[in-house]
Protein backbone atom coordinates (compact mmCIF):
# COMPACT_ATOMS: atom_id res chain seq x y z
CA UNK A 1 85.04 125.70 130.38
CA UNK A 2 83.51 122.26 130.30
CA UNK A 3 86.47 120.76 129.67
CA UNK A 4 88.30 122.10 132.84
CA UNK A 5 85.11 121.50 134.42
CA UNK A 6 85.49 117.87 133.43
CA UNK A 7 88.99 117.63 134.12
CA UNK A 8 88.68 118.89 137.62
CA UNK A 9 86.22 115.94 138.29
CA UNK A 10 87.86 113.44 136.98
CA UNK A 11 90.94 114.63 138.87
CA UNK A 12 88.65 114.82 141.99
CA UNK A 13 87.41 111.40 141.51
CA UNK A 14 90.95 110.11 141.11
CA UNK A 15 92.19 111.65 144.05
CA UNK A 16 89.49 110.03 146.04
CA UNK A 17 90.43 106.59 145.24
CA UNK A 18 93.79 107.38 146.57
CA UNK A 19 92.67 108.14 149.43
CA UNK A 20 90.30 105.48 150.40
CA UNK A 21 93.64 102.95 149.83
CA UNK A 22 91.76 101.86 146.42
CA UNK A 23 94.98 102.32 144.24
CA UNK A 24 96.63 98.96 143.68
CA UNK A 25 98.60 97.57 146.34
CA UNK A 26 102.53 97.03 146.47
CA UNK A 27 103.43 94.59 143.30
CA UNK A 28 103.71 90.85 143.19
CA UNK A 29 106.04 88.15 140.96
CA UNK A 30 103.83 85.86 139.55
CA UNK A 31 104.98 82.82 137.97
CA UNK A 32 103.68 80.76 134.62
CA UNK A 33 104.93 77.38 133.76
CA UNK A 34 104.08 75.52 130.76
CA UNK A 35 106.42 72.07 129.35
CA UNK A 36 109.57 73.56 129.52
CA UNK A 37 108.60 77.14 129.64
CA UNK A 38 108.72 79.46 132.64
CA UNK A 39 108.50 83.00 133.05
CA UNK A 40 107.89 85.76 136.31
CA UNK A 41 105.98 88.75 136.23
CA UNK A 42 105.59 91.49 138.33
CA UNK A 43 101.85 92.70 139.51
CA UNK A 44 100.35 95.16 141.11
CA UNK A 45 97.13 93.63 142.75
CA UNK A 46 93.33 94.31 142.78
CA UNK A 47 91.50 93.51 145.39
CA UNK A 48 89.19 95.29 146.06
CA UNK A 49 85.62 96.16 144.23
CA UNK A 50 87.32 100.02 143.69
CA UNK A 51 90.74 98.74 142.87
CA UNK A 52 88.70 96.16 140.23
CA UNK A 53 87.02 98.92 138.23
CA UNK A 54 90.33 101.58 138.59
CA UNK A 55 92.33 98.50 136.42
CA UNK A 56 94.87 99.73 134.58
CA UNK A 57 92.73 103.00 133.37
CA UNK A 58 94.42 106.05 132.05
CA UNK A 59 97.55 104.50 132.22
CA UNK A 60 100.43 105.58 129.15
CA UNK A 61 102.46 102.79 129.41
CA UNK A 62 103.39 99.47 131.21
CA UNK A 63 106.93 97.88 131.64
CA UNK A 64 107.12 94.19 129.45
CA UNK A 65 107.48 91.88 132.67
CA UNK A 66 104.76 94.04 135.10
CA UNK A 67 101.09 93.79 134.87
CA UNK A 68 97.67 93.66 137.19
CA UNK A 69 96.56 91.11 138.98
CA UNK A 70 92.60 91.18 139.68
CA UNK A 71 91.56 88.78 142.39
CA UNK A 72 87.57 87.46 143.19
CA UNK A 73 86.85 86.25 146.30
CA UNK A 74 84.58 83.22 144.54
CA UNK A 75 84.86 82.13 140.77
CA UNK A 76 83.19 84.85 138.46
CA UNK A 77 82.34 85.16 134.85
CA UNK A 78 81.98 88.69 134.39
CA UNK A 79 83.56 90.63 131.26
CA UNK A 80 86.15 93.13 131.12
CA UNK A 81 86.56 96.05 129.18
CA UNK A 82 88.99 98.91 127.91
CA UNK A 83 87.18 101.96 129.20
CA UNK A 84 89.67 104.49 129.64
CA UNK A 85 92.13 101.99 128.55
CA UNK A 86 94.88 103.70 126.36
CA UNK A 87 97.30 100.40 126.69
CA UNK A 88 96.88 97.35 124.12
CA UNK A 89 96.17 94.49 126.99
CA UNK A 90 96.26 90.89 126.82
CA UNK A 91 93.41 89.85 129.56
CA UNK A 92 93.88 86.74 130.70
CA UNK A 93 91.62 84.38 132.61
CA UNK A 94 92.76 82.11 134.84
CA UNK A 95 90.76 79.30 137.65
CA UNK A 96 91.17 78.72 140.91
CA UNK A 97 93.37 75.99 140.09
CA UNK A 98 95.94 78.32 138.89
CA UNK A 99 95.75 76.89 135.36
CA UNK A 100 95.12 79.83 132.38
CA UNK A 101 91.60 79.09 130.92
CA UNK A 102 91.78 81.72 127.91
CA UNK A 103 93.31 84.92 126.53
CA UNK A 104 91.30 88.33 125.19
CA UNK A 105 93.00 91.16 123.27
CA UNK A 106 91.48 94.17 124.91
CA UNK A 107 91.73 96.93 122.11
CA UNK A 108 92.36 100.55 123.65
CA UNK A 109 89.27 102.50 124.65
CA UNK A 110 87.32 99.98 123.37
CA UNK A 111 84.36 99.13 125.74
CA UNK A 112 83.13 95.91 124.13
CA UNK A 113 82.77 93.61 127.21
CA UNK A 114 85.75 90.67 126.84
CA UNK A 115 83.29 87.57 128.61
CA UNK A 116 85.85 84.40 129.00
CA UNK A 117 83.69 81.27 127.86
CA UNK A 118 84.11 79.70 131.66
CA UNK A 119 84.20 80.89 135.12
CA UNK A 120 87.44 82.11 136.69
CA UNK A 121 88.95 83.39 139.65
CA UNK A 122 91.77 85.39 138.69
CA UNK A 123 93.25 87.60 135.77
CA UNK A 124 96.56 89.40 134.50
CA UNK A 125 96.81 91.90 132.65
CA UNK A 126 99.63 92.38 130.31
CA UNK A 127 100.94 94.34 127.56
CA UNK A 128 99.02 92.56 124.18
CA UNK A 129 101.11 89.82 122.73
CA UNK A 130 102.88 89.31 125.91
CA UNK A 131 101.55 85.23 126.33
CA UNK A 132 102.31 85.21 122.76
CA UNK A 133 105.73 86.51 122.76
CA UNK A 134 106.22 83.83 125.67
CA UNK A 135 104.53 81.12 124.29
CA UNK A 136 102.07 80.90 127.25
CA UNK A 137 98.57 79.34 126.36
CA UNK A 138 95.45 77.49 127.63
CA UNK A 139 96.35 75.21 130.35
CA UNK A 140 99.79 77.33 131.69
CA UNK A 141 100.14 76.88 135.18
CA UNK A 142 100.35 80.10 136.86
CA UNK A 143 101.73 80.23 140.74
CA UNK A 144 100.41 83.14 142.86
CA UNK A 145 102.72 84.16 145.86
CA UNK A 146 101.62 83.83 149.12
CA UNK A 147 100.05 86.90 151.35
CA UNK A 148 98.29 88.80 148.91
CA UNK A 149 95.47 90.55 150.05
CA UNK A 150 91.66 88.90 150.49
CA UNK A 151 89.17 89.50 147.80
CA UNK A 152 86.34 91.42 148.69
């Protein structure tokens, strides 16, 4: 019975970010450059406090090429973490120069808080090993597209 009762709420809870337009927005094609290197992703986008904490959370699975964009409305240097987290995520911090400052390797479920040594202003989410795999590091420049939605 506590399960269902738990269930229920968490299904309740869901449902209620839906409909306050939490849920990420439409998706995005980011685009990282490094030397000779260049790649485009697809995001969806966070923007908003609710869209910030929903992340990627309770999600099964993720396409290679698609991930979440989080945007701050000022530079920020607070932690991220896997809570609720069943995908394997590469978190990566970027400034508001559009040049990638570091990558974490958020384990599932794991709720140690991933702190980036420096402020930031954005991050991406990927599947883990995905700036690996494309030989993206410290320093890629990554172009956001124009229009997304303001930070709040």
């Amino acid at each position: 019975m506590r399960r269902l009762v738990s269930l229920a709420t968490l299904f309740l809870a869901l449902s209620s970010f839906a409909c306050r337009g939490d849920s990420p927005s439409k998706h995005y094609e980011v685009k990282l450059d490094q030397g000779g290197n260049h790649a485009t992703v697809n995001v969806e986008v966070a923007a908003t406090v609710g869209q910030r904490q929903q992340g990627l959370m309770l999600r099964q699975e993720m396409d290679e090429d698609a991930g979440m964009l989080f945007l701050f409305a000022q530079d920020v240097n607070i932690g991220f973490w896997m809570h609720n987290t069943y995908l394997p995520l590469d978190i990566a911090y970027i400034g508001a120069d559009g040049k990638l400052l570091e990558v974490r390797q958020g384990k599932p479920l794991d709720e140690t808080i991933l702190t980036p040594a420096q402020k930031y202003r954005y991050v991406i989410e990927m599947n883990q090993g995905w700036f690996e795999r494309h030989h993206f590091g410290t320093g890629t420049q990554v172009t956001l597209p124009p229009r997304l939605p303001a930070a709040e």
